[in-house]
N, C-alpha and C. Protein backbone atom coordinates (compact mmCIF):
# COMPACT_ATOMS: atom_id res chain seq x y z
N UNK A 1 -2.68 43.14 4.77
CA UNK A 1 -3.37 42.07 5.46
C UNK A 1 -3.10 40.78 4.71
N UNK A 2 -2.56 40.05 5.96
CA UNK A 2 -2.37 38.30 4.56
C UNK A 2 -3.42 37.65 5.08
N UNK A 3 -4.17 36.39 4.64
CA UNK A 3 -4.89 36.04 5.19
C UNK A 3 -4.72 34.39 4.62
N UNK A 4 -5.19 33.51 5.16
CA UNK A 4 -4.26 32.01 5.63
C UNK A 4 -5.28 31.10 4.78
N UNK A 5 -4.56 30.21 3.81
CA UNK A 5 -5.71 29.45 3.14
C UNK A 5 -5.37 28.26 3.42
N UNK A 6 -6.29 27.52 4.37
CA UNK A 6 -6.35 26.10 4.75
C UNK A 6 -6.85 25.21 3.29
N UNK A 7 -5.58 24.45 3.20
CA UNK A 7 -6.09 23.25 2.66
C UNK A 7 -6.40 22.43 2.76
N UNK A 8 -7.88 21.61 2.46
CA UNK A 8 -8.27 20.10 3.10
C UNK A 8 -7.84 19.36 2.41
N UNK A 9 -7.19 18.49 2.91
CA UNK A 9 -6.95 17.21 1.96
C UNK A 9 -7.53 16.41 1.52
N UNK A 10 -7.20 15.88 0.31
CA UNK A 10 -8.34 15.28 -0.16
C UNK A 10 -8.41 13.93 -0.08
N UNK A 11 -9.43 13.18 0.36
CA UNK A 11 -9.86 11.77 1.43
C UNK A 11 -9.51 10.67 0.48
N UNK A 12 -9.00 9.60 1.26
CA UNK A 12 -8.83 8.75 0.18
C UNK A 12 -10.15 8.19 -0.73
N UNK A 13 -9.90 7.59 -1.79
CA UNK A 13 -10.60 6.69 -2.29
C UNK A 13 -11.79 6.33 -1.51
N UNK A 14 -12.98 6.07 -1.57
CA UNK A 14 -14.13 5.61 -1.22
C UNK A 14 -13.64 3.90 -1.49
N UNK A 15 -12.81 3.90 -2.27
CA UNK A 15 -13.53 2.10 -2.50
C UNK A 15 -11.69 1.90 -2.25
N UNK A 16 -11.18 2.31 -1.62
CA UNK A 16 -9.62 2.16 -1.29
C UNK A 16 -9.07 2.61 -0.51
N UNK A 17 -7.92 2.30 -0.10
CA UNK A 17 -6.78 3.38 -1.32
C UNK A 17 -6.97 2.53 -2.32
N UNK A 18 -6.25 0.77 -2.12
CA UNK A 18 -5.38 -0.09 -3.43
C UNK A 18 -7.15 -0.29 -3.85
N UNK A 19 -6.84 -0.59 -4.87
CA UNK A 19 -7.99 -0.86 -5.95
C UNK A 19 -7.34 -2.06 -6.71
N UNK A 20 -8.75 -2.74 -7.33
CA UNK A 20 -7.94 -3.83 -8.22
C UNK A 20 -7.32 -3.90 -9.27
N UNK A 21 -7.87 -2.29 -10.18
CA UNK A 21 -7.55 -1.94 -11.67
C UNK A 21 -6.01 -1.49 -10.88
N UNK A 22 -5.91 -0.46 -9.86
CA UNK A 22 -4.19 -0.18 -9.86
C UNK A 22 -3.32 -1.48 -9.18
N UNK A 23 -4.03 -2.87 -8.71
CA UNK A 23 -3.01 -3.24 -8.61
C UNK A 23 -2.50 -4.52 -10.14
N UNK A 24 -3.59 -4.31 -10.90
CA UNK A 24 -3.35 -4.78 -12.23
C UNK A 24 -2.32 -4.24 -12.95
N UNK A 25 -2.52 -2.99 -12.67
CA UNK A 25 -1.41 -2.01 -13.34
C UNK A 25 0.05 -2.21 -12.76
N UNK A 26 -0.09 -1.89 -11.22
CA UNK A 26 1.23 -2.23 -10.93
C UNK A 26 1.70 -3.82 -11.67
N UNK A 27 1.20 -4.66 -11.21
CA UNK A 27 1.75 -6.21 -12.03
C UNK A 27 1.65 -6.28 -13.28
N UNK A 28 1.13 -5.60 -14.25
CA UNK A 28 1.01 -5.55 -15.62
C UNK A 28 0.31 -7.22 -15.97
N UNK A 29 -1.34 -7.17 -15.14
CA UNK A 29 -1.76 -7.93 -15.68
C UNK A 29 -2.89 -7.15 -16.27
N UNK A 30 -3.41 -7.56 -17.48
CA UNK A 30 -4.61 -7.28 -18.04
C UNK A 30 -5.74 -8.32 -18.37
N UNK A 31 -5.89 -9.42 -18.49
CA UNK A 31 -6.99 -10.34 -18.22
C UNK A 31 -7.52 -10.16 -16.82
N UNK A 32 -8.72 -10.89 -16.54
CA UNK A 32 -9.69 -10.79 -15.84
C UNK A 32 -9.54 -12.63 -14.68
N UNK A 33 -8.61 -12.67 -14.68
CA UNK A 33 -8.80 -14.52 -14.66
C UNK A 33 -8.76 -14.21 -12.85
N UNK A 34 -7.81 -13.36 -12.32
CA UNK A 34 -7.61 -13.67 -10.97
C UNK A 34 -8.63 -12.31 -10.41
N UNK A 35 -9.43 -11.28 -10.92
CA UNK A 35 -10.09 -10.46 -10.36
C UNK A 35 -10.48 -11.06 -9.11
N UNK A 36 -11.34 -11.95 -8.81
CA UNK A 36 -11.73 -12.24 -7.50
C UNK A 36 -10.58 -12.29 -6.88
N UNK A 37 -9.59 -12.99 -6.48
CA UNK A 37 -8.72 -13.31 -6.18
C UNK A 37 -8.08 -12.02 -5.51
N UNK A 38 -7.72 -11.00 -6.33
CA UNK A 38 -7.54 -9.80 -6.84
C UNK A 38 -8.32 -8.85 -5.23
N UNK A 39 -9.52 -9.06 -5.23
CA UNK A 39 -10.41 -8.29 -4.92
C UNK A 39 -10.80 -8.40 -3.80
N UNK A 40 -10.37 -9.69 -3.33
CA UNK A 40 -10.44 -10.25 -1.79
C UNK A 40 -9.19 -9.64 -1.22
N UNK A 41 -7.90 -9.71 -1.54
CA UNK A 41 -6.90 -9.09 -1.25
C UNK A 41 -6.50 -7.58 -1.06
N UNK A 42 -7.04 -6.69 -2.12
CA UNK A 42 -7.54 -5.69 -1.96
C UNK A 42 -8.45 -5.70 -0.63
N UNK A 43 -9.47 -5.83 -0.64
CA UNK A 43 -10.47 -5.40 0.98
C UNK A 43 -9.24 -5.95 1.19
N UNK A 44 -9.06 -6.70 1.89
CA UNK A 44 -7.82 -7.02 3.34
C UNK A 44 -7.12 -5.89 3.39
N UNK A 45 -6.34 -5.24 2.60
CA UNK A 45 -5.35 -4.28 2.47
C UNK A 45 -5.94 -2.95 2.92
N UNK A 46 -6.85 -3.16 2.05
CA UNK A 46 -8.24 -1.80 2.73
C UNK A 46 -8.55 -1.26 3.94
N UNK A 47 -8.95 -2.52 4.78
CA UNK A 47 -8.95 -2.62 5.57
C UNK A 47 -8.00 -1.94 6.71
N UNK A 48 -6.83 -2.76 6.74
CA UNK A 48 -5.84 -2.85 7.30
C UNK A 48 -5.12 -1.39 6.95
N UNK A 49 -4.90 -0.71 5.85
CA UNK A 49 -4.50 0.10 5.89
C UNK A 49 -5.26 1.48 6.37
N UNK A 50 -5.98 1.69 6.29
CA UNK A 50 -7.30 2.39 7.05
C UNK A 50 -7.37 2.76 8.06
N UNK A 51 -6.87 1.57 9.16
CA UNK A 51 -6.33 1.53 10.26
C UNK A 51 -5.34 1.88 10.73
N UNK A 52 -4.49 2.38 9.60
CA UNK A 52 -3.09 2.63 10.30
C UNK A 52 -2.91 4.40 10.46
N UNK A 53 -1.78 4.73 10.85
CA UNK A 53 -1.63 5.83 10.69
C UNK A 53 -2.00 6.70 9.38
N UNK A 54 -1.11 5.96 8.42
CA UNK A 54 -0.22 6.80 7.11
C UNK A 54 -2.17 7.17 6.83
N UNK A 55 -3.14 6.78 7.16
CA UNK A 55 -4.56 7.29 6.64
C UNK A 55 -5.19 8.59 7.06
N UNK A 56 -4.61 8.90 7.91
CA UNK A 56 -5.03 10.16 8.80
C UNK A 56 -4.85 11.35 7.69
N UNK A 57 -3.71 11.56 7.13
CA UNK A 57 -4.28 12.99 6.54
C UNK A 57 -5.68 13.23 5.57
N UNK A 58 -6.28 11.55 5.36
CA UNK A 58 -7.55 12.23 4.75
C UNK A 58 -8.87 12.22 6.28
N UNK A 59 -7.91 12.52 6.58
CA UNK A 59 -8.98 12.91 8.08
C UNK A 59 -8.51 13.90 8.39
N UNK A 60 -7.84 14.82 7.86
CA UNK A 60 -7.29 15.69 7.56
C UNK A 60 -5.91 16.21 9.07
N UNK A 61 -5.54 15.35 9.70
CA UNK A 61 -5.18 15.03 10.69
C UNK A 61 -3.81 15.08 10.86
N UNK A 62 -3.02 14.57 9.62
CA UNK A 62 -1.49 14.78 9.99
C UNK A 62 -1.30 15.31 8.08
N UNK A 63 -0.08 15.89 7.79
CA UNK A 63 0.47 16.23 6.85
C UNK A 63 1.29 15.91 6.50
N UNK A 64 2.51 15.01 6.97
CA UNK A 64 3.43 14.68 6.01
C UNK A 64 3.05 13.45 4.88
N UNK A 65 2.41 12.86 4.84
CA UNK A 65 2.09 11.54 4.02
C UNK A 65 1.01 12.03 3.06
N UNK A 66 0.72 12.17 1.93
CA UNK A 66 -0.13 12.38 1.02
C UNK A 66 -1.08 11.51 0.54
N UNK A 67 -2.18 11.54 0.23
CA UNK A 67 -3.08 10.49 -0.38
C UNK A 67 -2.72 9.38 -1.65
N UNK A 68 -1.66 10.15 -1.86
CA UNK A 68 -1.21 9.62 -3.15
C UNK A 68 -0.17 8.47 -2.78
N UNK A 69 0.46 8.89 -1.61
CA UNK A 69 1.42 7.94 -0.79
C UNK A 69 0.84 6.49 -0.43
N UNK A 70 -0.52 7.13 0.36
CA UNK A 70 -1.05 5.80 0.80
C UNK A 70 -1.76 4.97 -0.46
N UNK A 71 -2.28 5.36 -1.42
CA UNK A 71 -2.68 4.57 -2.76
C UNK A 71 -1.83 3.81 -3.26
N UNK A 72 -0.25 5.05 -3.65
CA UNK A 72 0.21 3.57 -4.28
C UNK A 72 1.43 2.97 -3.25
N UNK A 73 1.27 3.27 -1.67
CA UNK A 73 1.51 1.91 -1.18
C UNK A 73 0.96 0.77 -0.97
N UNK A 74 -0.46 1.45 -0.57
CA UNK A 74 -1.18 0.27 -0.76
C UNK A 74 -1.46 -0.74 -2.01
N UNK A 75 -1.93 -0.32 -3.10
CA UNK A 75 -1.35 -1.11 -4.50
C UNK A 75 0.04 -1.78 -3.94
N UNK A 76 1.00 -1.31 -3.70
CA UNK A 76 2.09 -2.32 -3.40
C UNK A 76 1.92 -3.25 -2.67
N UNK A 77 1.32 -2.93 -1.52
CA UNK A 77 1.32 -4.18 -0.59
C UNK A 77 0.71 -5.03 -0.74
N UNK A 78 -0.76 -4.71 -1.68
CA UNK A 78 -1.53 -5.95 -2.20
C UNK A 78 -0.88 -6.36 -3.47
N UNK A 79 -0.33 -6.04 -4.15
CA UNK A 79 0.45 -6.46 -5.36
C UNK A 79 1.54 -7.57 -4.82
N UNK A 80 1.95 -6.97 -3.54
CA UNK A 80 3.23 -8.08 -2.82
C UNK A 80 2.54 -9.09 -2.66
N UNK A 81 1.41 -9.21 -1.56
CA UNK A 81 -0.08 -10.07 -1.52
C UNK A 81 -0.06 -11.36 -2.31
N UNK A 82 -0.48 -10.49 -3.62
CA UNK A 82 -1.21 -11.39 -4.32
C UNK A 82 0.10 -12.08 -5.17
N UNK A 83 2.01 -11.61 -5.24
CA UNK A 83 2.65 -12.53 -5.46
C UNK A 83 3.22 -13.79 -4.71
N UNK A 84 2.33 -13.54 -3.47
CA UNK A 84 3.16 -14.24 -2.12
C UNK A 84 2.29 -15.79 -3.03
N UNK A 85 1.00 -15.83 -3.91
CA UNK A 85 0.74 -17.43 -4.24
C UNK A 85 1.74 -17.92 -4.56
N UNK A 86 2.88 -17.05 -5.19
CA UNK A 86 3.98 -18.08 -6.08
C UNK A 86 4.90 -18.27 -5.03
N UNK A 87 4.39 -18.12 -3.91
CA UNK A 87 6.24 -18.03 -2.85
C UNK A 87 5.14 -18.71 -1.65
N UNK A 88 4.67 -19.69 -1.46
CA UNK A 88 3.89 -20.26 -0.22
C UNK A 88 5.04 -20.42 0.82
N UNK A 89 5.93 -20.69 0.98
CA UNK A 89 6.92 -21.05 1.49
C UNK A 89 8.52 -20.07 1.76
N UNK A 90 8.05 -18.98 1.40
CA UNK A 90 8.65 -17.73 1.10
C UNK A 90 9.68 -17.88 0.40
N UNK A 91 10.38 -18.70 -0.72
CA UNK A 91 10.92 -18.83 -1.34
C UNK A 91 10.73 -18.38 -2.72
N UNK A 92 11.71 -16.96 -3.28
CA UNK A 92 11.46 -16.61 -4.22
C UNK A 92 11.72 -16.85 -5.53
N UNK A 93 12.64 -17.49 -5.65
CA UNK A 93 13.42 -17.82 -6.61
C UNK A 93 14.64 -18.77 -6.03
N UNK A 94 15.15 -19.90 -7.11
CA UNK A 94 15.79 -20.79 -7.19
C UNK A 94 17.39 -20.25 -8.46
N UNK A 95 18.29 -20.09 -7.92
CA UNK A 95 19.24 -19.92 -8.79
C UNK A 95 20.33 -20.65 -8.13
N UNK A 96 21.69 -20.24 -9.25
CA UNK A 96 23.01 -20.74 -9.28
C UNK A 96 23.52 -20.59 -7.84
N UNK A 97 23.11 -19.53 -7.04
CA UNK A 97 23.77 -18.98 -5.48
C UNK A 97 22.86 -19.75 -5.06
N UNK A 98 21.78 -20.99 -5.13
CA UNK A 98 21.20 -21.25 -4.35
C UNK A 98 19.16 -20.71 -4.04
N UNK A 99 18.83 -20.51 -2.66
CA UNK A 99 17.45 -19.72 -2.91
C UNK A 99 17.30 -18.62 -2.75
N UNK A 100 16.86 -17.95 -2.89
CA UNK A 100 16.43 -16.20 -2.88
C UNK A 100 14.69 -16.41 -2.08
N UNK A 101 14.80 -15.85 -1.06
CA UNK A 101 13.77 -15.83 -0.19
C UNK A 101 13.18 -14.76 -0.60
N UNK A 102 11.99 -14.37 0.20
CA UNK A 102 10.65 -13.25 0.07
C UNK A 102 11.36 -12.34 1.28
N UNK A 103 11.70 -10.99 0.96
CA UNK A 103 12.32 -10.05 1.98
C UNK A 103 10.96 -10.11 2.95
N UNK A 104 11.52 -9.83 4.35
CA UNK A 104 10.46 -9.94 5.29
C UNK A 104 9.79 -8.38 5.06
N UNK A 105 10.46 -7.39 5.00
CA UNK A 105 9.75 -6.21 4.66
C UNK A 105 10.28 -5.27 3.41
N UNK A 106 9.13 -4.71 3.06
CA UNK A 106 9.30 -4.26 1.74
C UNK A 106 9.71 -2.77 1.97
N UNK A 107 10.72 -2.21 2.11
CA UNK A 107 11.31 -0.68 2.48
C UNK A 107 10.16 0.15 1.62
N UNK A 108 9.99 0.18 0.31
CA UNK A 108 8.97 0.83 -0.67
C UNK A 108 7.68 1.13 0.25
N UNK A 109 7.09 0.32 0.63
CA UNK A 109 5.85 -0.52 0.75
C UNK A 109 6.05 0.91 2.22
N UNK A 110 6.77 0.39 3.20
CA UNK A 110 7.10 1.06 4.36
C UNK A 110 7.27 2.23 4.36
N UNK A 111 7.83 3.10 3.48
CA UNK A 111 8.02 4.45 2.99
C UNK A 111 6.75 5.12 2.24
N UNK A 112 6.02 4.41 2.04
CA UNK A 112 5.08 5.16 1.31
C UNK A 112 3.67 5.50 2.18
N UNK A 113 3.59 4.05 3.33
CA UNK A 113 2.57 4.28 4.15
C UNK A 113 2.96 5.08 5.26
N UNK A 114 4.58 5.18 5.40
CA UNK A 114 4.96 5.58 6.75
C UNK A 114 5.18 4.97 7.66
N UNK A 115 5.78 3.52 7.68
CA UNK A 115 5.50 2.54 9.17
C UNK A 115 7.14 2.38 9.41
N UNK A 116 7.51 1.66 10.25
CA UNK A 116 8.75 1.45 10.56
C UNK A 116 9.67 3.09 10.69
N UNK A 117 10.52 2.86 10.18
CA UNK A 117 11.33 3.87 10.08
C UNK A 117 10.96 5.18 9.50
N UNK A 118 9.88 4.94 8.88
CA UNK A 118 9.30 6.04 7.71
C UNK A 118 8.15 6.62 8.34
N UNK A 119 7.91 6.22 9.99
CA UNK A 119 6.82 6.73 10.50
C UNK A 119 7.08 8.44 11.17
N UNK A 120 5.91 8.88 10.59
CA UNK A 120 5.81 10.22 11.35
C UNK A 120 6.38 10.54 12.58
N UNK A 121 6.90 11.95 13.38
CA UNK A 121 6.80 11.80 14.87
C UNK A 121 5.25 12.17 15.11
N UNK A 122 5.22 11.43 15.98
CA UNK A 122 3.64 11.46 17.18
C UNK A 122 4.36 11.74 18.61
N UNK A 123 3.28 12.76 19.24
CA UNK A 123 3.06 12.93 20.48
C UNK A 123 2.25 12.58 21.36
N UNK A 124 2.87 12.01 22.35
CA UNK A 124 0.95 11.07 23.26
C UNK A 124 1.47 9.55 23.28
């Protein structure tokens, strides 16, 4: 006799996915100067990502995307976020070739939540 062990997945973050300590980490800041800053951006991301698909498996709902996927994409996308102050104008950098713009989408960012190309198949 085999008998079938369902695994629940485990829900994201209560106060996330992105958090402000992981998106400190991702940018390797450690002072406290932009926390607010920080923290407003985070909720937005929160938000927004919550809403999307790649959140469903902690609703235990779809399986290819892991909790861990949507955390640290989300950290990415608010980490992208909160570098867009230095690029108001989407300009990333100034060199010898001229300007280096802000890529319109971040492939990482997209692969980790699942959107674009990296999205699940759905039926319906």
């Amino acid at each position: 006799m085999t008998s079938t062990v369902t695994e629940t997945p485990a829900p994201l973050p209560e106060e996330g996915p992105a958090s402000v300590a992981g998106v400190k980490l991702h940018l390797g800041v450690t002072d406290a100067r932009d926390d607010a800053r920080l923290g407003t951006i985070v909720a937005a991301v929160n938000a927004k990502v919550r809403r999307w698909p790649c959140s469903e498996p902690a609703q235990g709902l779809l399986d290819w995307t892991t909790v861990e996927d949507v955390v640290e994409g989300a950290n990415l996308l608010a980490s992208r976020l909160f570098r867009r102050k230095n690029s108001p104008a989407g300009v990333e950098a100034f060199g010898a070739d001229g300007l280096a713009y802000v890529q319109r989408q971040d492939p990482d960012v997209a692969m980790l939540l699942g959107l674009g190309p990296w999205q699940g198949p759905a039926v319906g």
